[in-house]
PDB file of N, CA and C in Angstrom:
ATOM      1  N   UNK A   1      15.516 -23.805  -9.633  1.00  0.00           N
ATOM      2  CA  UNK A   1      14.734 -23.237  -8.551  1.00  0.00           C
ATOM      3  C   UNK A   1      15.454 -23.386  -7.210  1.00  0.00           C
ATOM      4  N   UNK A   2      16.366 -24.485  -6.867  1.00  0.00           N
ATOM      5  CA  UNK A   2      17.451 -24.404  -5.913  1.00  0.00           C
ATOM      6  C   UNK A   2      17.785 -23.184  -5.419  1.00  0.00           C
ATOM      7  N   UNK A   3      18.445 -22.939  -6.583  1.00  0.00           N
ATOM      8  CA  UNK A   3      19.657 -21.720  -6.430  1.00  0.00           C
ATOM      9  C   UNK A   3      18.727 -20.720  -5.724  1.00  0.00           C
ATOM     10  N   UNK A   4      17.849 -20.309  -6.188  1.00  0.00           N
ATOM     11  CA  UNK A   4      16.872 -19.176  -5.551  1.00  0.00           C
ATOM     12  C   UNK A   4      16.389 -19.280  -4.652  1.00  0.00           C
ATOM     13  N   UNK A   5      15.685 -20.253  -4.074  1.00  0.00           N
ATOM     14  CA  UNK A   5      15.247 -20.781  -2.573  1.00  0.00           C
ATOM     15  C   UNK A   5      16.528 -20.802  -2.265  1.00  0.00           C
ATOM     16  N   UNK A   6      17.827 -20.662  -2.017  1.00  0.00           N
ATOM     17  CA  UNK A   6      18.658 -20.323  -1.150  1.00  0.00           C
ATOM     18  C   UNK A   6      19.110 -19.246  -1.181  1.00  0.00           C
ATOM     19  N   UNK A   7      19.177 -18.679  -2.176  1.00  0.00           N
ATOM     20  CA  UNK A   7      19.026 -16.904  -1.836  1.00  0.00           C
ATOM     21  C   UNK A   7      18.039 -16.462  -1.664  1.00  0.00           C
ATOM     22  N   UNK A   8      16.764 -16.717  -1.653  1.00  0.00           N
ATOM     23  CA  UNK A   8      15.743 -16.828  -0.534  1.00  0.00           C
ATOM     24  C   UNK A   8      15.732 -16.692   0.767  1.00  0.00           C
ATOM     25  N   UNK A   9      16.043 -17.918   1.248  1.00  0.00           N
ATOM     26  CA  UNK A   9      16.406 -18.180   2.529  1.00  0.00           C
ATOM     27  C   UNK A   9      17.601 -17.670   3.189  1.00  0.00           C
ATOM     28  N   UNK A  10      18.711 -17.433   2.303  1.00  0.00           N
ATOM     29  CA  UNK A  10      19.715 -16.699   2.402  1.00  0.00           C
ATOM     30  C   UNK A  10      19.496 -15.264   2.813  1.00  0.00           C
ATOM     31  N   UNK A  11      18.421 -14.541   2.439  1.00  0.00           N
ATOM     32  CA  UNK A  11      18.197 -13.058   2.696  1.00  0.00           C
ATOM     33  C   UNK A  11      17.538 -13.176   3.891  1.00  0.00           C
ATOM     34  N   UNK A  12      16.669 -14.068   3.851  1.00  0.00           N
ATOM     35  CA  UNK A  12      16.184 -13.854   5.408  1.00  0.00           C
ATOM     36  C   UNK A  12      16.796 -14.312   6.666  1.00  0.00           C
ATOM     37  N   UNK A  13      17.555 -15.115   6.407  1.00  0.00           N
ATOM     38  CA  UNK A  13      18.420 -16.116   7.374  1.00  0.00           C
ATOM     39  C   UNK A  13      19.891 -14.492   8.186  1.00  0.00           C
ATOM     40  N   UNK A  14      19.913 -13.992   7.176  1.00  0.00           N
ATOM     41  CA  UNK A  14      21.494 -12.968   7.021  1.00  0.00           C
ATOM     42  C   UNK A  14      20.939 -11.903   7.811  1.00  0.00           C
ATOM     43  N   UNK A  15      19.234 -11.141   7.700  1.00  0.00           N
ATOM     44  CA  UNK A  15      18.525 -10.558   8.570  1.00  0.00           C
ATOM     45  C   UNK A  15      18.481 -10.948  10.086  1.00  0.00           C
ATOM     46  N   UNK A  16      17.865 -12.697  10.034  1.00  0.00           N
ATOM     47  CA  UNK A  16      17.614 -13.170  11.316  1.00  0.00           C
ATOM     48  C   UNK A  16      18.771 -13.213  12.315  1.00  0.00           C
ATOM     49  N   UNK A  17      19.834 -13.172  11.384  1.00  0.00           N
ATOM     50  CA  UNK A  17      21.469 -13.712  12.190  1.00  0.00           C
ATOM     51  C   UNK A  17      22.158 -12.395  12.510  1.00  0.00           C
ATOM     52  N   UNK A  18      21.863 -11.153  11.823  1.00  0.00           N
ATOM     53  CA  UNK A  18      22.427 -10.212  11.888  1.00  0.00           C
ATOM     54  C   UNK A  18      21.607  -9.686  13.668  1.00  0.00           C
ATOM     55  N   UNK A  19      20.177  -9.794  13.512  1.00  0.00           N
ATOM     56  CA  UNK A  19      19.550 -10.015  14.871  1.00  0.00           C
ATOM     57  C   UNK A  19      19.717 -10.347  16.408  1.00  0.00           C
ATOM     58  N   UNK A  20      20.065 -11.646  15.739  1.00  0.00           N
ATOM     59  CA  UNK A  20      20.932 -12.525  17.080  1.00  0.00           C
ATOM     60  C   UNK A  20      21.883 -12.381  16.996  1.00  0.00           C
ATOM     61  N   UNK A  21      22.844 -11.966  16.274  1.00  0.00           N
ATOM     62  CA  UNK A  21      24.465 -11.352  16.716  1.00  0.00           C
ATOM     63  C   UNK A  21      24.684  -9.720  16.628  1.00  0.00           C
ATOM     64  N   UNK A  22      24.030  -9.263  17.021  1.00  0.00           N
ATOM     65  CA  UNK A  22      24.779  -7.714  17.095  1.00  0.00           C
ATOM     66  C   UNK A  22      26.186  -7.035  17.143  1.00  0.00           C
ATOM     67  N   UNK A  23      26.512  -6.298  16.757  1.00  0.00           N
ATOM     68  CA  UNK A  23      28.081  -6.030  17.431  1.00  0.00           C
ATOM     69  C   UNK A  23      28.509  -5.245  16.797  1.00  0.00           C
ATOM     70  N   UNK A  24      29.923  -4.191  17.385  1.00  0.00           N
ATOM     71  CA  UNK A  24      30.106  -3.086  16.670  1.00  0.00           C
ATOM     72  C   UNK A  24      30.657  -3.767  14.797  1.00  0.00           C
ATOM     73  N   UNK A  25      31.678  -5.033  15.210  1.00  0.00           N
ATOM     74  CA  UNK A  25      32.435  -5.459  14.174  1.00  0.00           C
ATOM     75  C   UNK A  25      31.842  -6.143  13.327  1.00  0.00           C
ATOM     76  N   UNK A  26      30.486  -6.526  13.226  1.00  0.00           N
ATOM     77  CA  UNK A  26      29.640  -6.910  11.816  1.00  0.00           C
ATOM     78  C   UNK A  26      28.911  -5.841  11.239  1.00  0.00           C
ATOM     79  N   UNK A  27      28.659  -6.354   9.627  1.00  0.00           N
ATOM     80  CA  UNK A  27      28.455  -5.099   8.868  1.00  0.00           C
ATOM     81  C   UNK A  27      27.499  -4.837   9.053  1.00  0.00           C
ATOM     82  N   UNK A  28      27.211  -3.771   8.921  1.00  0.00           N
ATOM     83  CA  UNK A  28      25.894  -2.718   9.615  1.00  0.00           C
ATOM     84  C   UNK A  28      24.639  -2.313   8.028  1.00  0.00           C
ATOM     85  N   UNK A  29      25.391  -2.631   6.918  1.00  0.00           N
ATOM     86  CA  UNK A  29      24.579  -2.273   5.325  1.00  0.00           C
ATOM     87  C   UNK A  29      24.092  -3.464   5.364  1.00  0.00           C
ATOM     88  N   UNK A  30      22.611  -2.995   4.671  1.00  0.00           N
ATOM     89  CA  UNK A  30      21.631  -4.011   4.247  1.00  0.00           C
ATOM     90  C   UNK A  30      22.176  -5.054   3.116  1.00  0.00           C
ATOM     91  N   UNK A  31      23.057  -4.625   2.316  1.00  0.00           N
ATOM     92  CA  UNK A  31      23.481  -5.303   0.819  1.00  0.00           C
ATOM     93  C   UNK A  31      24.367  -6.592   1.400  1.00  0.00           C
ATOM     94  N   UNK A  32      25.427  -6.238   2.619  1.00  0.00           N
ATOM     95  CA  UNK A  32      26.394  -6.568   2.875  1.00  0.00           C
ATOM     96  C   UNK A  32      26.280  -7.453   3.879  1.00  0.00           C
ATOM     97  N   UNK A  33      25.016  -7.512   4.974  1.00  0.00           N
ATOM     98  CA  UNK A  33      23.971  -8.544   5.552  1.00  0.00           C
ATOM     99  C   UNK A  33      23.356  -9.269   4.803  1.00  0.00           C
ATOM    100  N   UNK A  34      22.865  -8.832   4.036  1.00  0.00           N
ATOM    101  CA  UNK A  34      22.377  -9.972   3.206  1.00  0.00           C
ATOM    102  C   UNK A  34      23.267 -11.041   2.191  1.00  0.00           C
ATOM    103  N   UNK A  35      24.430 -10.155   2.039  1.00  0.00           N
ATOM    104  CA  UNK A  35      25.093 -11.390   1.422  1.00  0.00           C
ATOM    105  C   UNK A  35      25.730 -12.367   2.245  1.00  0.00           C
ATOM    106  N   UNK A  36      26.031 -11.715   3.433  1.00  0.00           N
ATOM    107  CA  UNK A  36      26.961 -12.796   4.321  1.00  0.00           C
ATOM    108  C   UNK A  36      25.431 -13.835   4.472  1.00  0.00           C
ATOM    109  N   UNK A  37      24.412 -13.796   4.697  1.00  0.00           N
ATOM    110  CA  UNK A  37      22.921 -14.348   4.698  1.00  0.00           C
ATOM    111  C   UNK A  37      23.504 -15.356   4.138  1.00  0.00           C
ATOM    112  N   UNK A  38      23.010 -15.088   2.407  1.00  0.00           N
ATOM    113  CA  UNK A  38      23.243 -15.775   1.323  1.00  0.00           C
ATOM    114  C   UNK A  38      24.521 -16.846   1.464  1.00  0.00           C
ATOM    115  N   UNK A  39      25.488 -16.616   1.471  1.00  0.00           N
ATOM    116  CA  UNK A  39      26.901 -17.313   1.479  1.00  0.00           C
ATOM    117  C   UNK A  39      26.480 -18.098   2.601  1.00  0.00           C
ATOM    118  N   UNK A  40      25.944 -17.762   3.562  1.00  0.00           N
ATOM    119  CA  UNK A  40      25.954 -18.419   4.785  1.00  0.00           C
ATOM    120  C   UNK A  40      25.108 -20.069   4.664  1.00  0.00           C
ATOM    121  N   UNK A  41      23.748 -19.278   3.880  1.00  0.00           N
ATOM    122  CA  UNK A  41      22.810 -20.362   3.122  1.00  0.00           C
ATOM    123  C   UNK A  41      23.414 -21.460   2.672  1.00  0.00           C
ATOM    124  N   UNK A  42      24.543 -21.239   1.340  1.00  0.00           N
ATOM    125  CA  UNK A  42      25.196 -21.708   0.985  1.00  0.00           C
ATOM    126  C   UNK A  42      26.054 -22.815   1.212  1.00  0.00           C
ATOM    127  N   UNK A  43      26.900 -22.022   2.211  1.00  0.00           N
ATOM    128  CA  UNK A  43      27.997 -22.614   3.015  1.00  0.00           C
ATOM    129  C   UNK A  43      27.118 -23.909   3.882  1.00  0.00           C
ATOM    130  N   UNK A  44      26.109 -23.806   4.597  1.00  0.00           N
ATOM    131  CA  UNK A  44      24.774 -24.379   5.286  1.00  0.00           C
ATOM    132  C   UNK A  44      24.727 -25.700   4.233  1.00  0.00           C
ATOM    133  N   UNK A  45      24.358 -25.696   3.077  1.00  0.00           N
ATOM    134  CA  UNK A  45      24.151 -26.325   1.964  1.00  0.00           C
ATOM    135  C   UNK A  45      25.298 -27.558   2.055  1.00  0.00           C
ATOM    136  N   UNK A  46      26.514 -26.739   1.235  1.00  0.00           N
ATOM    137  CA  UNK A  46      27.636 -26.997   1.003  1.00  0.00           C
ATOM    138  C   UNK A  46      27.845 -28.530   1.916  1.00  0.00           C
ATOM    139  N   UNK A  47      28.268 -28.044   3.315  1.00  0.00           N
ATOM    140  CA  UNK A  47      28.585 -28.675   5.098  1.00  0.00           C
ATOM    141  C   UNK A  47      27.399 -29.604   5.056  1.00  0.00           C
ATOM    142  N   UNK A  48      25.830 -29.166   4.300  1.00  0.00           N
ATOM    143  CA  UNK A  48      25.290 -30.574   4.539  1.00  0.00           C
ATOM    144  C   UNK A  48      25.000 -31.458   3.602  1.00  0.00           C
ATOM    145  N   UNK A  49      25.303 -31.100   2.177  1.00  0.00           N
ATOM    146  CA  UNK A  49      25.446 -32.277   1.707  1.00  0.00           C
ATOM    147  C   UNK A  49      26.476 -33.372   2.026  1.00  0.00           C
ATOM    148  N   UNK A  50      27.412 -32.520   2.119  1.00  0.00           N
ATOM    149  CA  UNK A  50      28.977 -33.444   2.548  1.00  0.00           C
ATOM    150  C   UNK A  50      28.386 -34.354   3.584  1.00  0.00           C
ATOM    151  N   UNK A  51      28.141 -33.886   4.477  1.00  0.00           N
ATOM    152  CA  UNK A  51      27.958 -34.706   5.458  1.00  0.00           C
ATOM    153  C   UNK A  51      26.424 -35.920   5.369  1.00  0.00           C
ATOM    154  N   UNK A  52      25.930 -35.398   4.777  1.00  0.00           N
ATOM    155  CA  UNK A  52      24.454 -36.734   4.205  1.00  0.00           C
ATOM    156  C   UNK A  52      23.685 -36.164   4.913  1.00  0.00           C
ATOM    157  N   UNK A  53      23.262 -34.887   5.300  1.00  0.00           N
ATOM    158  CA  UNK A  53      22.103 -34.422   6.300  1.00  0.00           C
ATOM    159  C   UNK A  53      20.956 -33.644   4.517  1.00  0.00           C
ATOM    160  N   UNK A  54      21.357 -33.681   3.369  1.00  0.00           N
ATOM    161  CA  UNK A  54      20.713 -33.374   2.713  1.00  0.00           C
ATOM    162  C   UNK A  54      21.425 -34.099   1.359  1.00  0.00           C
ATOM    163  N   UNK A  55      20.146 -34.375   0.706  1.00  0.00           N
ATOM    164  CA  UNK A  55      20.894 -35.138  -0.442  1.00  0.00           C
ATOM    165  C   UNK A  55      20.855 -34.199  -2.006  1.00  0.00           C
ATOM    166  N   UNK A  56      20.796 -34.567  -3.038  1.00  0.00           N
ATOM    167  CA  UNK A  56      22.283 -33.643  -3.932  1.00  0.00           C
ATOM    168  C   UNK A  56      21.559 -32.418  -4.672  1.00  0.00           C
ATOM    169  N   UNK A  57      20.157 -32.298  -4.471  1.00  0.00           N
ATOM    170  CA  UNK A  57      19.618 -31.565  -5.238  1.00  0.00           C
ATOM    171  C   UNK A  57      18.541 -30.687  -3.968  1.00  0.00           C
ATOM    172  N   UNK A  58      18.908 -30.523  -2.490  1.00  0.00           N
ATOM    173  CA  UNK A  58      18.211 -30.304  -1.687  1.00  0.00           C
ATOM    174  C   UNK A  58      19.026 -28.724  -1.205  1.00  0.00           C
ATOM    175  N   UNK A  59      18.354 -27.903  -0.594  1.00  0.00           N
ATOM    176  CA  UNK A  59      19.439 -26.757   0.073  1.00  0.00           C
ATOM    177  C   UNK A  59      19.081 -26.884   1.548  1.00  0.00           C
ATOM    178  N   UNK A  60      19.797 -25.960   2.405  1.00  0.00           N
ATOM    179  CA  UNK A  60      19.637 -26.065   3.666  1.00  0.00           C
ATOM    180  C   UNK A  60      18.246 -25.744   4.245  1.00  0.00           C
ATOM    181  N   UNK A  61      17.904 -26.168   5.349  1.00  0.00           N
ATOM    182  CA  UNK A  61      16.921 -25.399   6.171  1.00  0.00           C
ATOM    183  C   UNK A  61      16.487 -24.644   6.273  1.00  0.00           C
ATOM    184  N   UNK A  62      15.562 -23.903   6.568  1.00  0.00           N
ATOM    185  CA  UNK A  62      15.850 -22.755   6.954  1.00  0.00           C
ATOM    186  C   UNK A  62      16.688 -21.987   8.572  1.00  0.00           C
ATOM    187  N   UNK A  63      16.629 -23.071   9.600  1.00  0.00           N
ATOM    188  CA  UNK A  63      16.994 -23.091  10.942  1.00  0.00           C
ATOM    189  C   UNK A  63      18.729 -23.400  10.335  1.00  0.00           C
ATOM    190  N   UNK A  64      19.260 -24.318   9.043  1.00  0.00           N
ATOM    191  CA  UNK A  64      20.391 -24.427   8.918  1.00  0.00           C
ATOM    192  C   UNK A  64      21.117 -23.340   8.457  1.00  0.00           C
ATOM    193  N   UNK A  65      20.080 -22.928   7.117  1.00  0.00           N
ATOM    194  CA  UNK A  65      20.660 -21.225   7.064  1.00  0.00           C
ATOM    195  C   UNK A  65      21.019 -20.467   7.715  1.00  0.00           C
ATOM    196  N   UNK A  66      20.463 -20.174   9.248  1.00  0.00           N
ATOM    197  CA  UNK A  66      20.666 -19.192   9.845  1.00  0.00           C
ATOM    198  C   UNK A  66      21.921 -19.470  10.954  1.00  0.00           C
ATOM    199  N   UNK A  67      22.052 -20.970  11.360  1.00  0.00           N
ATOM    200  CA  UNK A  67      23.116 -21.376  11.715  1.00  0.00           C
ATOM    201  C   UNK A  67      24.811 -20.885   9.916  1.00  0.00           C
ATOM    202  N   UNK A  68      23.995 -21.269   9.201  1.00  0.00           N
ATOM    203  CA  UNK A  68      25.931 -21.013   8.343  1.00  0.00           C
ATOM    204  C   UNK A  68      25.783 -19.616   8.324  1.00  0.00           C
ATOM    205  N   UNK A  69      24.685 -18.960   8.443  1.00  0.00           N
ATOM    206  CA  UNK A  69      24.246 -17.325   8.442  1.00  0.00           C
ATOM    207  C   UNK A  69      25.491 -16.662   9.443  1.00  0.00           C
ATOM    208  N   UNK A  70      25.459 -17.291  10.655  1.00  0.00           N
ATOM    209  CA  UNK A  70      26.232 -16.910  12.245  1.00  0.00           C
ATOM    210  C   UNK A  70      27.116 -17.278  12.030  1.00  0.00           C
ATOM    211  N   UNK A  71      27.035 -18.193  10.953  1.00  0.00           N
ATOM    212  CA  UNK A  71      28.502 -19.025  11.451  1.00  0.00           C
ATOM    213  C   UNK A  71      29.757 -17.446  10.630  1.00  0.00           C
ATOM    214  N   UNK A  72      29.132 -17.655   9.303  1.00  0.00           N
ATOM    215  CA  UNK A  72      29.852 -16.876   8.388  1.00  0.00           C
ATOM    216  C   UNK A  72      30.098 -14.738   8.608  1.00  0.00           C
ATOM    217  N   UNK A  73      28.965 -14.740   9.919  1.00  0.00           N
ATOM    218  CA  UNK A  73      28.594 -13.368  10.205  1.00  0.00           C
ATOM    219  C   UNK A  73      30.501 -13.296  11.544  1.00  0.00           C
ATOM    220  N   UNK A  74      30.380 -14.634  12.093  1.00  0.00           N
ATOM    221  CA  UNK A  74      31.098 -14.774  13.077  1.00  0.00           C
ATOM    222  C   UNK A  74      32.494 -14.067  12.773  1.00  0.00           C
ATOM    223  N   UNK A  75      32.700 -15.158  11.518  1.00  0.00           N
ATOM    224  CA  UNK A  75      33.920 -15.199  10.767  1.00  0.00           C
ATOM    225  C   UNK A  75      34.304 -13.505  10.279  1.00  0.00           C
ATOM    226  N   UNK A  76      33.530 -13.043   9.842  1.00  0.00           N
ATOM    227  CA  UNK A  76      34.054 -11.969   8.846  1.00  0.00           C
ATOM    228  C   UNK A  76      34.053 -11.105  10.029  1.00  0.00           C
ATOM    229  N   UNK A  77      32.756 -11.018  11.662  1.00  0.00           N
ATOM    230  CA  UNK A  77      33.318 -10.071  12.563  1.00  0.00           C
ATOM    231  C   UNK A  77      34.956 -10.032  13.415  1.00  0.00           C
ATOM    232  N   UNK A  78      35.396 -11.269  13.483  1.00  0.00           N
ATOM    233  CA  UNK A  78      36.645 -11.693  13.812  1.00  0.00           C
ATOM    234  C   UNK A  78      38.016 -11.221  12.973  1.00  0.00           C
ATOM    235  N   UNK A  79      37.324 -11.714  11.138  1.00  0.00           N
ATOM    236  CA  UNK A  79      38.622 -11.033  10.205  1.00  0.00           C
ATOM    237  C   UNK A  79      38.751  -9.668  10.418  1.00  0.00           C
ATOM    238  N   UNK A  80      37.503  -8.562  10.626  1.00  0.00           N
ATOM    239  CA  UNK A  80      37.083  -7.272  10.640  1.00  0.00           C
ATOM    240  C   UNK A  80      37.551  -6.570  11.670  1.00  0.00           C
ATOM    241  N   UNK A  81      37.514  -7.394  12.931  1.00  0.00           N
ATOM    242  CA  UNK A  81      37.776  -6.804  14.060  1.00  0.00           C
ATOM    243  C   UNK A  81      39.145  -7.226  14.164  1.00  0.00           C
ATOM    244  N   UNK A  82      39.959  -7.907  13.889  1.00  0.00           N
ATOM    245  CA  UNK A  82      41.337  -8.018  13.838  1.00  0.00           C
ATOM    246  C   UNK A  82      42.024  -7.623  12.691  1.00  0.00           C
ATOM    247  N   UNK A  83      41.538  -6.531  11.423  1.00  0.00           N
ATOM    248  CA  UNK A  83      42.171  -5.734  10.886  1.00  0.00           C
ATOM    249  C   UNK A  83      41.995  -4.092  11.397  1.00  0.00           C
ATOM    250  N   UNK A  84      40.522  -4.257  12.096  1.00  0.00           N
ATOM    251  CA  UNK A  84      41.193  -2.648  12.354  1.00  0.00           C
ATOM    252  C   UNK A  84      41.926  -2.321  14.189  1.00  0.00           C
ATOM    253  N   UNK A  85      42.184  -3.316  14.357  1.00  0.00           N
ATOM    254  CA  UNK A  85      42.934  -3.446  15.623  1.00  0.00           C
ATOM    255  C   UNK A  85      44.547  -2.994  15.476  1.00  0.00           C
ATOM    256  N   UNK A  86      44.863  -3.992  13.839  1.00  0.00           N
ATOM    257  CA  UNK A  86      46.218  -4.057  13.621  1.00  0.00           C
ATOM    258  C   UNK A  86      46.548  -2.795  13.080  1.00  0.00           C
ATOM    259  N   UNK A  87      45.761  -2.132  12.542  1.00  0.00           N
ATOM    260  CA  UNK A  87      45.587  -0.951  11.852  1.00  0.00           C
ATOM    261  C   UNK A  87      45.693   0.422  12.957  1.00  0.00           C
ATOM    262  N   UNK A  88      45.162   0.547  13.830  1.00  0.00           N
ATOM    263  CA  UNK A  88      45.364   1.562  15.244  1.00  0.00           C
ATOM    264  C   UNK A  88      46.552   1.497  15.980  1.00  0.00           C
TER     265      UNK A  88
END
């Protein structure tokens, strides 16, 4: 039941973040927001067990989701926007 409460939270978190970050260079498809969401969830997860903010059978937040949500929305607008730069 983990796994799903974070793709759970993952879909809504990838919505909420896509929200608060706008921009031409993040993806604009619903499928493709929601997965960076998801991964983001994840990644959220991942960063807090390591660190002891959740212990081994717990997933992120939902406020943490939406932080690895941005974090991971950040990342891929940066890889995105510095391939079609190099590309023009």
């Amino acid at each position: 039941m983990g796994i799903i409460w974070t793709i759970i939270i993952g879909f809504i978190a990838g919505v909420i973040a896509k929200f608060i970050m706008p921009g031409p260079n993040e993806p604009s498809g619903f499928i493709l927001t929601t997965i960076l969401g998801i991964v983001g969830a994840f990644v959220a997860t991942f960063i807090g067990q390591a660190v002891g903010w959740y212990g081994p059978n717990q997933g992120a937040g939902f406020i943490g989701a939406i932080v690895g949500a941005i974090v991971v929305l950040a990342i891929y607008g940066f890889i995105a926007g510095r391939r079609t730069r190099t590309t023009l």
